[in-house]
PDB file of N, CA and C in Angstrom:
ATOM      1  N   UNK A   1      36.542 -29.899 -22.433  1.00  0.00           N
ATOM      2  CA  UNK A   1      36.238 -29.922 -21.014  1.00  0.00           C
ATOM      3  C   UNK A   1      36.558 -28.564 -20.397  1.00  0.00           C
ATOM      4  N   UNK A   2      35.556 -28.260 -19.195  1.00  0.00           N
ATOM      5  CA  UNK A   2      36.076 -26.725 -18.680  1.00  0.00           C
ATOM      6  C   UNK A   2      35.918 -25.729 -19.403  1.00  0.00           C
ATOM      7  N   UNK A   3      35.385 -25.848 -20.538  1.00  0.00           N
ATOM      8  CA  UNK A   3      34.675 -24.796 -21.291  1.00  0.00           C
ATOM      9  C   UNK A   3      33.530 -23.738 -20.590  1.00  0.00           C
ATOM     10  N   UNK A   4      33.708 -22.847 -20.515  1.00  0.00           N
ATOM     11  CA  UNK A   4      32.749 -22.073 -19.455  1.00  0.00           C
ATOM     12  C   UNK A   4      31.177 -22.268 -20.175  1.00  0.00           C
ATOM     13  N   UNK A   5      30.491 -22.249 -19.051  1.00  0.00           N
ATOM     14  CA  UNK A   5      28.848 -21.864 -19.917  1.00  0.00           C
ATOM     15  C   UNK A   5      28.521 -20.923 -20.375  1.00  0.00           C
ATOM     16  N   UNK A   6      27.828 -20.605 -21.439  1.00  0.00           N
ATOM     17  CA  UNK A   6      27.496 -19.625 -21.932  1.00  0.00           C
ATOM     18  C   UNK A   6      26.014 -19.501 -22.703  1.00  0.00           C
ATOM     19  N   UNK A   7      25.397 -19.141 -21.912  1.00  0.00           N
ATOM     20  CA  UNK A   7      23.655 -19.013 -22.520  1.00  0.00           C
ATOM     21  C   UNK A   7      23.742 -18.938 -24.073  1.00  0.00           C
ATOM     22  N   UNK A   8      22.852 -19.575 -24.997  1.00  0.00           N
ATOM     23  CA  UNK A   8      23.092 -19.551 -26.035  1.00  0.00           C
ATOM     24  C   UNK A   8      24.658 -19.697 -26.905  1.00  0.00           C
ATOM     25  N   UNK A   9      25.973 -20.271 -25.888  1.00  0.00           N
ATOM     26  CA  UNK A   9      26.754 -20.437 -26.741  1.00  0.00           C
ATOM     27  C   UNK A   9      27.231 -21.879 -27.573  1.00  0.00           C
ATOM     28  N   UNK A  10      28.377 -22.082 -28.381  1.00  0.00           N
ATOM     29  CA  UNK A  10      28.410 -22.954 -29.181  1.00  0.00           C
ATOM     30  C   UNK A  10      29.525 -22.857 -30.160  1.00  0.00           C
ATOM     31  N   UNK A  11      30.659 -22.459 -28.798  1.00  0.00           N
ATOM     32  CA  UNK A  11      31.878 -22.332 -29.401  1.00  0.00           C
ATOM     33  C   UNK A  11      32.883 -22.160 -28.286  1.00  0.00           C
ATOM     34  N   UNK A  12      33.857 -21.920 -28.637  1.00  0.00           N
ATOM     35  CA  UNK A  12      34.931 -22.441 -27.255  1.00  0.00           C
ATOM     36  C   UNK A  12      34.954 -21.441 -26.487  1.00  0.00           C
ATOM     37  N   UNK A  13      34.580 -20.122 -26.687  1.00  0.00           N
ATOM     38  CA  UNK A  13      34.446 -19.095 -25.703  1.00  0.00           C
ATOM     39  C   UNK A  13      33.128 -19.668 -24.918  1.00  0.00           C
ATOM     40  N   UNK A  14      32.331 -20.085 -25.366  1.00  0.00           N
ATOM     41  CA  UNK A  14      30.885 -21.193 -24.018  1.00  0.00           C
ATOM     42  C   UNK A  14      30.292 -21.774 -24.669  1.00  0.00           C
ATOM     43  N   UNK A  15      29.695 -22.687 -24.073  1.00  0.00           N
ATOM     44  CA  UNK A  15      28.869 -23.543 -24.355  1.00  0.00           C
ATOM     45  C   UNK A  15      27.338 -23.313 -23.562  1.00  0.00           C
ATOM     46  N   UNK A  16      26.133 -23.760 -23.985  1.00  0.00           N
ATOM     47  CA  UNK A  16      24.834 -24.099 -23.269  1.00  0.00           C
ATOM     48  C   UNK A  16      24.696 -25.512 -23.545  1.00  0.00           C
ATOM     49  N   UNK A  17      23.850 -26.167 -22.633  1.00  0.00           N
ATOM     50  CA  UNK A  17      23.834 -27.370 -22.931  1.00  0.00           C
ATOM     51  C   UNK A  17      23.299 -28.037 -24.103  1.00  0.00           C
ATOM     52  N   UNK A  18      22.512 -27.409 -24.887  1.00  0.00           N
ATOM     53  CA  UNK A  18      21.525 -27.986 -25.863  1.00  0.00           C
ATOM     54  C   UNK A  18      22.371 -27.345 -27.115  1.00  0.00           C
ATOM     55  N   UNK A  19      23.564 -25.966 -27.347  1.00  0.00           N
ATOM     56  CA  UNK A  19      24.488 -26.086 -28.075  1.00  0.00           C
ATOM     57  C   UNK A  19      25.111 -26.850 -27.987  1.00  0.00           C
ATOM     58  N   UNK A  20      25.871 -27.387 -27.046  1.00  0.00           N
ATOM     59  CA  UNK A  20      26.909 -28.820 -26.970  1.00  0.00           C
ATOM     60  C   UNK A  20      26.370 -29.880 -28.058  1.00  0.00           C
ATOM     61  N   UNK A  21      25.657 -30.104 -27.294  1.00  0.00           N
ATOM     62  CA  UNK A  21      24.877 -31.425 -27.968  1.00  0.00           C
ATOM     63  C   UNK A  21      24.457 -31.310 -29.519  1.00  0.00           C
ATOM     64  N   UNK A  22      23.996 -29.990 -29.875  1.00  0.00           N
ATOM     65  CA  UNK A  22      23.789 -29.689 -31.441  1.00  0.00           C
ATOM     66  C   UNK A  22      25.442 -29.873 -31.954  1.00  0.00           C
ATOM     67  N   UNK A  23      26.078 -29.277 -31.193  1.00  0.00           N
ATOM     68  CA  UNK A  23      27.626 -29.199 -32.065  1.00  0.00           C
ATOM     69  C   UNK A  23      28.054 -30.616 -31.888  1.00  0.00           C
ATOM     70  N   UNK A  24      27.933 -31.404 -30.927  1.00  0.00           N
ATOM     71  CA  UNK A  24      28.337 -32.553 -31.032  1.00  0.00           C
ATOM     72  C   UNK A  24      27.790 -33.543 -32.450  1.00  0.00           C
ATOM     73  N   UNK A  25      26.550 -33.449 -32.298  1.00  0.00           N
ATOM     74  CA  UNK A  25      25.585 -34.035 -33.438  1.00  0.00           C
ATOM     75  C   UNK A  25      26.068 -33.394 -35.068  1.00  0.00           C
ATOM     76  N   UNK A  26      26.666 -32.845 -34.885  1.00  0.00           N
ATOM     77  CA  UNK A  26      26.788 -31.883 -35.938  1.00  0.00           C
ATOM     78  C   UNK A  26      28.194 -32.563 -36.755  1.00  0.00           C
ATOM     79  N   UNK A  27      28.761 -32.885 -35.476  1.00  0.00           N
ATOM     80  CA  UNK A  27      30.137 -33.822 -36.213  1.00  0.00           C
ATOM     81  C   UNK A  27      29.923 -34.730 -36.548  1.00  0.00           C
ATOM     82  N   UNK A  28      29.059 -35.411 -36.717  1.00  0.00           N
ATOM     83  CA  UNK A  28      28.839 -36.936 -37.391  1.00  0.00           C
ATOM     84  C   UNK A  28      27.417 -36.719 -38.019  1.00  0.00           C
ATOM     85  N   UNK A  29      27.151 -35.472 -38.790  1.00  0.00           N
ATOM     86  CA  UNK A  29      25.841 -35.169 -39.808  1.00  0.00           C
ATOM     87  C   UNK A  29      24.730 -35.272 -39.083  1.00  0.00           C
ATOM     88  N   UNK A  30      24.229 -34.940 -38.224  1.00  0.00           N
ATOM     89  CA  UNK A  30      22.997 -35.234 -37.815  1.00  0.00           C
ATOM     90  C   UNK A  30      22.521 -33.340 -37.361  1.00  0.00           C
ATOM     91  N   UNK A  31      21.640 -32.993 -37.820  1.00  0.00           N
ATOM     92  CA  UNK A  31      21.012 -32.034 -37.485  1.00  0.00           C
ATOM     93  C   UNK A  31      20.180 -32.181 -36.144  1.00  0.00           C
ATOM     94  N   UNK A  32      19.862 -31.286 -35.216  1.00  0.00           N
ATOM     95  CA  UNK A  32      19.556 -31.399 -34.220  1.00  0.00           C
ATOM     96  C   UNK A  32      18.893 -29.360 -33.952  1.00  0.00           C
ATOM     97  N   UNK A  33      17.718 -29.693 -33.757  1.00  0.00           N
ATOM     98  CA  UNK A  33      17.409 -27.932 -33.047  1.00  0.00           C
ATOM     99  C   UNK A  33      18.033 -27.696 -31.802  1.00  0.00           C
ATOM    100  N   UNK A  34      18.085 -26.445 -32.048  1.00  0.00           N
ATOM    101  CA  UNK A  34      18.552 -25.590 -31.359  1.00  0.00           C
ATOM    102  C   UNK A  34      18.661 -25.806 -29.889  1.00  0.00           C
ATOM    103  N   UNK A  35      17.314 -25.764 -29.078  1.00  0.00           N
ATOM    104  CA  UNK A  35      17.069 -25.822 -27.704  1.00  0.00           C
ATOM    105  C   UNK A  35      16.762 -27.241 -27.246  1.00  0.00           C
ATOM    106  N   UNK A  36      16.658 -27.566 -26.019  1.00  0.00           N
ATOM    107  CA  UNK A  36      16.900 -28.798 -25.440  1.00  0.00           C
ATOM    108  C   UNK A  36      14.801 -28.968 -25.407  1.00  0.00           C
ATOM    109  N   UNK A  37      14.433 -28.556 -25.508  1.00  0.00           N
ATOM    110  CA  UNK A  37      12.439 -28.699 -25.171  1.00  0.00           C
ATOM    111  C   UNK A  37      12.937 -29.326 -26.869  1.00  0.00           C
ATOM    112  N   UNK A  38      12.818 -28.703 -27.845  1.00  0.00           N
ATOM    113  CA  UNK A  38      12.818 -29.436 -29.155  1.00  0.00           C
ATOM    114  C   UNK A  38      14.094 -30.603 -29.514  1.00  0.00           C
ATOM    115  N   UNK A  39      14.669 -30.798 -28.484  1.00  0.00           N
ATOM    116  CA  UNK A  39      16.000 -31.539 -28.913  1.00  0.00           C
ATOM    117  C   UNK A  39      15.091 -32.733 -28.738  1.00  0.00           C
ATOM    118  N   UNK A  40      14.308 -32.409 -27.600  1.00  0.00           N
ATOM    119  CA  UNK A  40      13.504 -33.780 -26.653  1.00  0.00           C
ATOM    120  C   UNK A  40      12.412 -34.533 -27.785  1.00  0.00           C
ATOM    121  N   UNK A  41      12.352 -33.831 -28.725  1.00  0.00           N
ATOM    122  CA  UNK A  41      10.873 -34.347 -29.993  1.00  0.00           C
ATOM    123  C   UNK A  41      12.061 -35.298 -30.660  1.00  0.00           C
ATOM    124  N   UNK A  42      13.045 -35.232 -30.760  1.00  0.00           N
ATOM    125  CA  UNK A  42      13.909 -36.005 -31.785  1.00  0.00           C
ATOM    126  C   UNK A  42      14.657 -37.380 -31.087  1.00  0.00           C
ATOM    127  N   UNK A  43      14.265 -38.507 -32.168  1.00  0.00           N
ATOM    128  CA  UNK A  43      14.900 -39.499 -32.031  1.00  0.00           C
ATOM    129  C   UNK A  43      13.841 -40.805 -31.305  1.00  0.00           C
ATOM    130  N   UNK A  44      14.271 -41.768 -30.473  1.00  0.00           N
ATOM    131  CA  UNK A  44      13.378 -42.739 -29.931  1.00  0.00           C
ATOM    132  C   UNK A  44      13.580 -43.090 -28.716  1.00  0.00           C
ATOM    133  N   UNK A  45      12.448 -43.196 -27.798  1.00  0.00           N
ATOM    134  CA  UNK A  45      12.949 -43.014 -26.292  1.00  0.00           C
ATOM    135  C   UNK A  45      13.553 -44.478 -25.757  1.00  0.00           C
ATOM    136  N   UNK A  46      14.436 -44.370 -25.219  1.00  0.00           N
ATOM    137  CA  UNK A  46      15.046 -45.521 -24.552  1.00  0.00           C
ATOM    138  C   UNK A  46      14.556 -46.029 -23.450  1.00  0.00           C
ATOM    139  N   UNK A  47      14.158 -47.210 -23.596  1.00  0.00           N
ATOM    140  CA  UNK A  47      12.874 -47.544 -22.142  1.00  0.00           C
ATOM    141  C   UNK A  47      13.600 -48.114 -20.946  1.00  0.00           C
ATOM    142  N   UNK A  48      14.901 -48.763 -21.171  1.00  0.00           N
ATOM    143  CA  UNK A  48      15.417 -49.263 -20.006  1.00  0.00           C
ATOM    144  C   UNK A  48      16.603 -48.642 -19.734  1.00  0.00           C
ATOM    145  N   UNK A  49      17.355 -48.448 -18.492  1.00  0.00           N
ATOM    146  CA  UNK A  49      18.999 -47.784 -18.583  1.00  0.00           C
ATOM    147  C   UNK A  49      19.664 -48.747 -18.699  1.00  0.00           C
ATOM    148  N   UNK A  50      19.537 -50.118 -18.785  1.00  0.00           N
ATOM    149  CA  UNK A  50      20.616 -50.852 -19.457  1.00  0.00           C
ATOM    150  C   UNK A  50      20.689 -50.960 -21.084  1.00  0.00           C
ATOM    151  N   UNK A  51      19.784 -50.654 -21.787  1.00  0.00           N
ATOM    152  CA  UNK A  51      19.789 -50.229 -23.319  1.00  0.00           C
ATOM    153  C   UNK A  51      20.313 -48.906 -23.354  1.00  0.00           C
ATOM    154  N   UNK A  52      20.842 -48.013 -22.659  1.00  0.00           N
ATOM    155  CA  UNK A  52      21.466 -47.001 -23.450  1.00  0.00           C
ATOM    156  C   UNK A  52      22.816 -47.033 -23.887  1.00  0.00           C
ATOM    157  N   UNK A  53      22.882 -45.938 -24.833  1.00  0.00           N
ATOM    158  CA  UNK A  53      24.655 -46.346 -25.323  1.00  0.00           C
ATOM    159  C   UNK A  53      24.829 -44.870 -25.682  1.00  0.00           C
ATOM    160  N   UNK A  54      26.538 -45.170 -25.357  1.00  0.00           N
ATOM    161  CA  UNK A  54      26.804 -43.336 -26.078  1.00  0.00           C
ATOM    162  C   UNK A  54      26.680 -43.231 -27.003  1.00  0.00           C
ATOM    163  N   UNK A  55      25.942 -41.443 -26.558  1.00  0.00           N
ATOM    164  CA  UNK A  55      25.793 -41.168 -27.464  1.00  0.00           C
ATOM    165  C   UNK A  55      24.523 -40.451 -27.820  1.00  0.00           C
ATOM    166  N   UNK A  56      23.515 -41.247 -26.521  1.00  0.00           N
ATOM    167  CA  UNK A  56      21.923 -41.110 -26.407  1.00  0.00           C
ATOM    168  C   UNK A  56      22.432 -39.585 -26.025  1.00  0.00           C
ATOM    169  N   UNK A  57      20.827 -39.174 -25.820  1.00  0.00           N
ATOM    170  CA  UNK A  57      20.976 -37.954 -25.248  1.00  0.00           C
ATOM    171  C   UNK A  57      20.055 -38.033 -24.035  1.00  0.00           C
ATOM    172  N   UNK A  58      20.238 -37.168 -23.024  1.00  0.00           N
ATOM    173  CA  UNK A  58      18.967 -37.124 -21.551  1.00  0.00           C
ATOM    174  C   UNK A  58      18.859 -35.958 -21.644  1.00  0.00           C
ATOM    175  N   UNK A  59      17.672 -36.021 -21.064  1.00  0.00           N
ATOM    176  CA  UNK A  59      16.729 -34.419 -21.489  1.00  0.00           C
ATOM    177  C   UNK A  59      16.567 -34.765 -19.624  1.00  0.00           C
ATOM    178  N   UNK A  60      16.212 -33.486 -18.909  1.00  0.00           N
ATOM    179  CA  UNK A  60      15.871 -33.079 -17.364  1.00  0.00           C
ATOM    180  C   UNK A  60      14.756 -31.945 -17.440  1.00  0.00           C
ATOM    181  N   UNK A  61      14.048 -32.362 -16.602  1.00  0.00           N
ATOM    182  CA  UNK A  61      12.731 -31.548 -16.415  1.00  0.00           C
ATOM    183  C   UNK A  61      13.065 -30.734 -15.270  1.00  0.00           C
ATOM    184  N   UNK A  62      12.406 -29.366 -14.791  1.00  0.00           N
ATOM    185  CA  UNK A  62      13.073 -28.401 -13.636  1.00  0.00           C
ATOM    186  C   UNK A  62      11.139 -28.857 -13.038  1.00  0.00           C
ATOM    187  N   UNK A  63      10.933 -28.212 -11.948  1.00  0.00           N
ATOM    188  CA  UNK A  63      10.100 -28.504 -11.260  1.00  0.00           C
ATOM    189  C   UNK A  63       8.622 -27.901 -11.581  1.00  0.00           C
ATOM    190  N   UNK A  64       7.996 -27.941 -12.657  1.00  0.00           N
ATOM    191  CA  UNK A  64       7.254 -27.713 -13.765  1.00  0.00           C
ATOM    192  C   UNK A  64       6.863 -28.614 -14.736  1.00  0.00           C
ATOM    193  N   UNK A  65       8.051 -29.728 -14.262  1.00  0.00           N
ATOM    194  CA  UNK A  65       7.413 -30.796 -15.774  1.00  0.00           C
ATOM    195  C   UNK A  65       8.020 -30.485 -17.336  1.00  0.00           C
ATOM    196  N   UNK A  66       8.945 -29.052 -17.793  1.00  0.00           N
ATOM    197  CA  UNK A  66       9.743 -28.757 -18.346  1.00  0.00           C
ATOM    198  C   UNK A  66      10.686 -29.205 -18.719  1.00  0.00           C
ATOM    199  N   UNK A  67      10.905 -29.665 -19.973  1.00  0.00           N
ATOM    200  CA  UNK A  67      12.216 -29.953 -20.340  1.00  0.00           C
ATOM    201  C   UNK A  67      13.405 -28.615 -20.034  1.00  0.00           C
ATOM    202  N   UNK A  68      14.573 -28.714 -19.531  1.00  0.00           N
ATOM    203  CA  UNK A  68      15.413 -27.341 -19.742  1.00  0.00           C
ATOM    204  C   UNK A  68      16.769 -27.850 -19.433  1.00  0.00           C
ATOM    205  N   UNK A  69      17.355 -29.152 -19.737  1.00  0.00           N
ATOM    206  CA  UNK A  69      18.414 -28.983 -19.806  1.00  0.00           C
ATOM    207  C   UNK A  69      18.697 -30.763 -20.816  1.00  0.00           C
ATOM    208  N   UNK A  70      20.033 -30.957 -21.066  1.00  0.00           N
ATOM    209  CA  UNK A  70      20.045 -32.043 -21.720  1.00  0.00           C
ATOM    210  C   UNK A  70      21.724 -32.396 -22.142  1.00  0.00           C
ATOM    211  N   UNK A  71      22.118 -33.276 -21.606  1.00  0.00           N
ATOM    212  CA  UNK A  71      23.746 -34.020 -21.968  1.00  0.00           C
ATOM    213  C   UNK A  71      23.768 -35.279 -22.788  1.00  0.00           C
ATOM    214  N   UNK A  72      24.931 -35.455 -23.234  1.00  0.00           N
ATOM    215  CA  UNK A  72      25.147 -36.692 -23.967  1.00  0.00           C
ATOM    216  C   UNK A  72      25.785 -37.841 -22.908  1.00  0.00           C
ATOM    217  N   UNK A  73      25.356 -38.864 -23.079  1.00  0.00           N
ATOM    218  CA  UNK A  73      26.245 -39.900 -22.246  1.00  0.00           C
ATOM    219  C   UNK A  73      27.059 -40.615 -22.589  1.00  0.00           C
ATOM    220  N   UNK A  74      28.053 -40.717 -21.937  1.00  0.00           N
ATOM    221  CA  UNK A  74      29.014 -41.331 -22.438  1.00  0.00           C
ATOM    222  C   UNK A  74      28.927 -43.211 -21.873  1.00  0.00           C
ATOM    223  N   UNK A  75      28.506 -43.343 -21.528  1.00  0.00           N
ATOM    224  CA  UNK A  75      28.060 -44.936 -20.624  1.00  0.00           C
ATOM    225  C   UNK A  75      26.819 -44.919 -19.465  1.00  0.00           C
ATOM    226  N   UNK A  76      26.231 -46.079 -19.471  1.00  0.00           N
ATOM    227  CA  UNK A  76      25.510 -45.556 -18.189  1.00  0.00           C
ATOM    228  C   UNK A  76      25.586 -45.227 -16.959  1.00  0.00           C
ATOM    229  N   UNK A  77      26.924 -44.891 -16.654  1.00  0.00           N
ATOM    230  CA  UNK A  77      26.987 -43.541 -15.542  1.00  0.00           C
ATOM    231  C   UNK A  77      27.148 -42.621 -15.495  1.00  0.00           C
ATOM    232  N   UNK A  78      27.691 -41.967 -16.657  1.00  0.00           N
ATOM    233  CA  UNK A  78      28.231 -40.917 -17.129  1.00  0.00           C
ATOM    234  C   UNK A  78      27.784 -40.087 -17.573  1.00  0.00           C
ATOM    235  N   UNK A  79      27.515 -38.687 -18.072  1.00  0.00           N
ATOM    236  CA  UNK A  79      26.982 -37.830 -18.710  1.00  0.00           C
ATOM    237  C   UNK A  79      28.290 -36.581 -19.260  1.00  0.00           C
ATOM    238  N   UNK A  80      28.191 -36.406 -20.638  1.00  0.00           N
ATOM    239  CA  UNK A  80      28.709 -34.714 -20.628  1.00  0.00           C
ATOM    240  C   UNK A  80      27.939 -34.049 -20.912  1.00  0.00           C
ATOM    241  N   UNK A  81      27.949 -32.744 -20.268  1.00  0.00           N
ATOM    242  CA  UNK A  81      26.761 -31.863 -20.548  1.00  0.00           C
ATOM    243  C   UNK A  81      27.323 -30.649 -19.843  1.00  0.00           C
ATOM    244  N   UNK A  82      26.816 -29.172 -20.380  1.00  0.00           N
ATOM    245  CA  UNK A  82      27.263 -27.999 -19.926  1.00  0.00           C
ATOM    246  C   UNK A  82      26.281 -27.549 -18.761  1.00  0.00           C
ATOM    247  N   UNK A  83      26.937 -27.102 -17.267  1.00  0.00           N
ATOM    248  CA  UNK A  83      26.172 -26.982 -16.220  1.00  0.00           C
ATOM    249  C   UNK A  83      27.717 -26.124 -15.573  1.00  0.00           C
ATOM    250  N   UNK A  84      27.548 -24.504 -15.578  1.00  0.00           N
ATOM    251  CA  UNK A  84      28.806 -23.745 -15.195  1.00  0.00           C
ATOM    252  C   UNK A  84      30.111 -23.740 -16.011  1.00  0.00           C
ATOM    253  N   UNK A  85      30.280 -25.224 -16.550  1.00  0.00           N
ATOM    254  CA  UNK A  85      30.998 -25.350 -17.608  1.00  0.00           C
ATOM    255  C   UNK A  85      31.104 -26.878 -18.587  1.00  0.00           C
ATOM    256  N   UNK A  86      31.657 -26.495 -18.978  1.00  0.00           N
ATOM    257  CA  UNK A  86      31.841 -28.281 -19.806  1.00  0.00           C
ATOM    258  C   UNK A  86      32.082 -29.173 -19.250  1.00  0.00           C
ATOM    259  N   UNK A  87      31.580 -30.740 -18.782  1.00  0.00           N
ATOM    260  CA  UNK A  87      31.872 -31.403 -17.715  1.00  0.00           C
ATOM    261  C   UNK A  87      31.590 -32.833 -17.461  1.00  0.00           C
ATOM    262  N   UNK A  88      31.997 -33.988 -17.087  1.00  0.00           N
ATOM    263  CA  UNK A  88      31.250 -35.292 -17.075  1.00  0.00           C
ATOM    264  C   UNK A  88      30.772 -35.274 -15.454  1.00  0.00           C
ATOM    265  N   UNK A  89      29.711 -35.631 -15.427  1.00  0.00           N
ATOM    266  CA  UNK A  89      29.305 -36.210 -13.792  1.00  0.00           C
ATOM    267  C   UNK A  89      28.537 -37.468 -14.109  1.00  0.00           C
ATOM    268  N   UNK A  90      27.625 -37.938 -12.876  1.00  0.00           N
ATOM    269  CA  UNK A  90      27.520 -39.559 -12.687  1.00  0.00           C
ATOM    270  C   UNK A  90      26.360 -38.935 -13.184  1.00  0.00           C
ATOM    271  N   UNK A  91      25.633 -40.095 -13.954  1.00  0.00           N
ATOM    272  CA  UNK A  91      23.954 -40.174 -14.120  1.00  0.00           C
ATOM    273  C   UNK A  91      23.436 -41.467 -13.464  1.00  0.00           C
ATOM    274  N   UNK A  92      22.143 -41.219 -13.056  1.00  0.00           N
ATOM    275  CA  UNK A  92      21.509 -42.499 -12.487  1.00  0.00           C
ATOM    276  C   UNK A  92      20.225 -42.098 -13.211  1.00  0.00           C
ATOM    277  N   UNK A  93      19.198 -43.302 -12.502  1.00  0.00           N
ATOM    278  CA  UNK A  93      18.067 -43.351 -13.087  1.00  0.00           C
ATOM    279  C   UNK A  93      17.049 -42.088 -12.346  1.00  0.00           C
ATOM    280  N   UNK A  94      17.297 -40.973 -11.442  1.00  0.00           N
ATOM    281  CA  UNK A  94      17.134 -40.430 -10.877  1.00  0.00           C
ATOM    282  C   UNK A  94      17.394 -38.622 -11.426  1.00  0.00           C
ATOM    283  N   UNK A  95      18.714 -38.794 -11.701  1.00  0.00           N
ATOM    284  CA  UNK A  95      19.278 -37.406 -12.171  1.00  0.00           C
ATOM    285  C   UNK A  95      20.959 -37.428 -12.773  1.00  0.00           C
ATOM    286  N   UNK A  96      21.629 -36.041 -12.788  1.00  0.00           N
ATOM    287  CA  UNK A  96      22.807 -35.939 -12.593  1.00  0.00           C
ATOM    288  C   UNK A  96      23.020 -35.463 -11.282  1.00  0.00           C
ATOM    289  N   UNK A  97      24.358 -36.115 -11.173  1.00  0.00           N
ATOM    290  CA  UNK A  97      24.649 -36.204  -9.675  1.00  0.00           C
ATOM    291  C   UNK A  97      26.319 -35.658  -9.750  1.00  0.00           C
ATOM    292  N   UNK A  98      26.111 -34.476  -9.442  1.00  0.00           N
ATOM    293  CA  UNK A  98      27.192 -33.829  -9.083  1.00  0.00           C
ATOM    294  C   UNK A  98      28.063 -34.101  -8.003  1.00  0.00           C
ATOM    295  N   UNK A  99      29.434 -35.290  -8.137  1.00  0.00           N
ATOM    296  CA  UNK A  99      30.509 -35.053  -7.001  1.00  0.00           C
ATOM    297  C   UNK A  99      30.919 -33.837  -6.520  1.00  0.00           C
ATOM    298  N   UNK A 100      30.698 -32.781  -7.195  1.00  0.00           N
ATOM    299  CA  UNK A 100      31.853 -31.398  -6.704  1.00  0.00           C
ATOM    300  C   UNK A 100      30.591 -30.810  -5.470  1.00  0.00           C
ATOM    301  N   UNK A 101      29.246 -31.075  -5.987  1.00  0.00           N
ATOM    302  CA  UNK A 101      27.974 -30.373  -4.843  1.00  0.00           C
ATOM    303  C   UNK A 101      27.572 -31.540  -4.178  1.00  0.00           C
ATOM    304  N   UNK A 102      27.506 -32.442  -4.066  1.00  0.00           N
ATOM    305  CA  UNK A 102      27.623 -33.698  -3.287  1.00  0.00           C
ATOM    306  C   UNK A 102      26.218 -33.722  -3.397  1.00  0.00           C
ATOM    307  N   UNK A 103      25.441 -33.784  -4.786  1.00  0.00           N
ATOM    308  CA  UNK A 103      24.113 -33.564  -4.679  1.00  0.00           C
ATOM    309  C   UNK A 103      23.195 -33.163  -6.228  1.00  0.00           C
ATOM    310  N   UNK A 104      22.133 -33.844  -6.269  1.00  0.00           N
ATOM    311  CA  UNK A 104      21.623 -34.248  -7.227  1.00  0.00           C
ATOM    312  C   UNK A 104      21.385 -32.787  -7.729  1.00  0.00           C
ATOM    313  N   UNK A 105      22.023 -31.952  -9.231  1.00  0.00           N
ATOM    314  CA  UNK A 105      21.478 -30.998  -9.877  1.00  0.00           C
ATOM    315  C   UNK A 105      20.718 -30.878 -10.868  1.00  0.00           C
ATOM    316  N   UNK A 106      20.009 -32.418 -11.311  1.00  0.00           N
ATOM    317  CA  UNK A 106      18.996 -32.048 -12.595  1.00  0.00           C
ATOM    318  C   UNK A 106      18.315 -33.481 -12.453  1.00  0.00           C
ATOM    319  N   UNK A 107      16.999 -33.392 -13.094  1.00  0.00           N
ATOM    320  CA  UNK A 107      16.253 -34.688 -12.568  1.00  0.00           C
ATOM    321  C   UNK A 107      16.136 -34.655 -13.936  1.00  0.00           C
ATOM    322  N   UNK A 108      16.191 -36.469 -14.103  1.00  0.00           N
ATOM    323  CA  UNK A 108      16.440 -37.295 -15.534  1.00  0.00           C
ATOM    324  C   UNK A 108      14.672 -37.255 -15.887  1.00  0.00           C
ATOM    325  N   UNK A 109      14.476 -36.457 -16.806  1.00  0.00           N
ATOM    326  CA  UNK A 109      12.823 -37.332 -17.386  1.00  0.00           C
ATOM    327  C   UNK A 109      13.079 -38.009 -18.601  1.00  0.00           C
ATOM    328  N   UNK A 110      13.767 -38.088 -19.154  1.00  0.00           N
ATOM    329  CA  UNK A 110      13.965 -39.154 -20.394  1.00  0.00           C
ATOM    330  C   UNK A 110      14.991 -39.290 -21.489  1.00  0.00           C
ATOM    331  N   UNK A 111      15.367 -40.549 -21.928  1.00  0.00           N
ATOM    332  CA  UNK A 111      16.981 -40.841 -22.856  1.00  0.00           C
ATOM    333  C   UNK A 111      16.364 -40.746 -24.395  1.00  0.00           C
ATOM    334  N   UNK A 112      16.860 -40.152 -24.822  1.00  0.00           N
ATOM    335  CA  UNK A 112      16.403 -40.861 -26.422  1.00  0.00           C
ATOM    336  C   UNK A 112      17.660 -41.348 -27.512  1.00  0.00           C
ATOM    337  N   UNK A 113      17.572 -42.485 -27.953  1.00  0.00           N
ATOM    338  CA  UNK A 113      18.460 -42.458 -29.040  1.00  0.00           C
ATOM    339  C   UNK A 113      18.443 -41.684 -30.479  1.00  0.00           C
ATOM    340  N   UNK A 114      19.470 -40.880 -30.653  1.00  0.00           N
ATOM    341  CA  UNK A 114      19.212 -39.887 -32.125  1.00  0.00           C
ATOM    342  C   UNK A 114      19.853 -40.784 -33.111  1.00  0.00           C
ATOM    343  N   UNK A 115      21.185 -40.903 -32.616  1.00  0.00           N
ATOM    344  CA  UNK A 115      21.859 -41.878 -34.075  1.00  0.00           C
ATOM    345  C   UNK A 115      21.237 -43.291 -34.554  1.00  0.00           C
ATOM    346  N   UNK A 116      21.623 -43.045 -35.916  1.00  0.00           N
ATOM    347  CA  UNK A 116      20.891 -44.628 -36.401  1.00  0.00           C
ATOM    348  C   UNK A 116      21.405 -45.818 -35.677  1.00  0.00           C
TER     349      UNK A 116
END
């Protein structure tokens, strides 16, 4: 937690979000690419938010229709994911929702489950 961000990082000096998530995946054998647009091809999409479980991953589209960012959840309110630094905030069916900006910073386009 509180790990600073770091474009392309993936180690305790920073993290990016789509490194997190590779290094996370990485501890329990699962290979995962690099960036969060190809993280989004892997695994099976979760159709309802009461079927998710930690662990899924959420991919966020920026205002383009773009995948460009992506956290792991820890329950369905929860998310960790790197955004300034290492961090949990609320997820809804909407976005992540930052308490510290009192305000929605990434819009949810889709969950997928990776683990078996």
């Amino acid at each position: 937690m509180n790990i600073p961000y770091l474009w392309g990082g993936r180690s305790s000096f920073g993290f990016d979000c789509s490194g997190l998530c590779q290094i996370l995946y990485k501890q329990v054998g699962i290979t995962l690419p690099r960036d969060s647009q190809p993280q989004s091809n892997s695994g099976v999409v979760v159709s309802f938010p009461e079927e998710t479980q930690p662990g899924d991953l959420a991919f966020f589209e920026n205002e383009s229709g773009e995948i460009t960012h992506t956290g792991m959840l820890l329950d369905q309110d929860r998310i960790l994911h790197s955004s300034a630094k290492v961090r949990i905030d609320k997820i809804d069916h909407d976005g992540i929702f930052s308490m510290e900006q009192n305000r929605y910073t990434h819009r949810l386009r889709i969950v997928k489950k990776i683990l078996p």
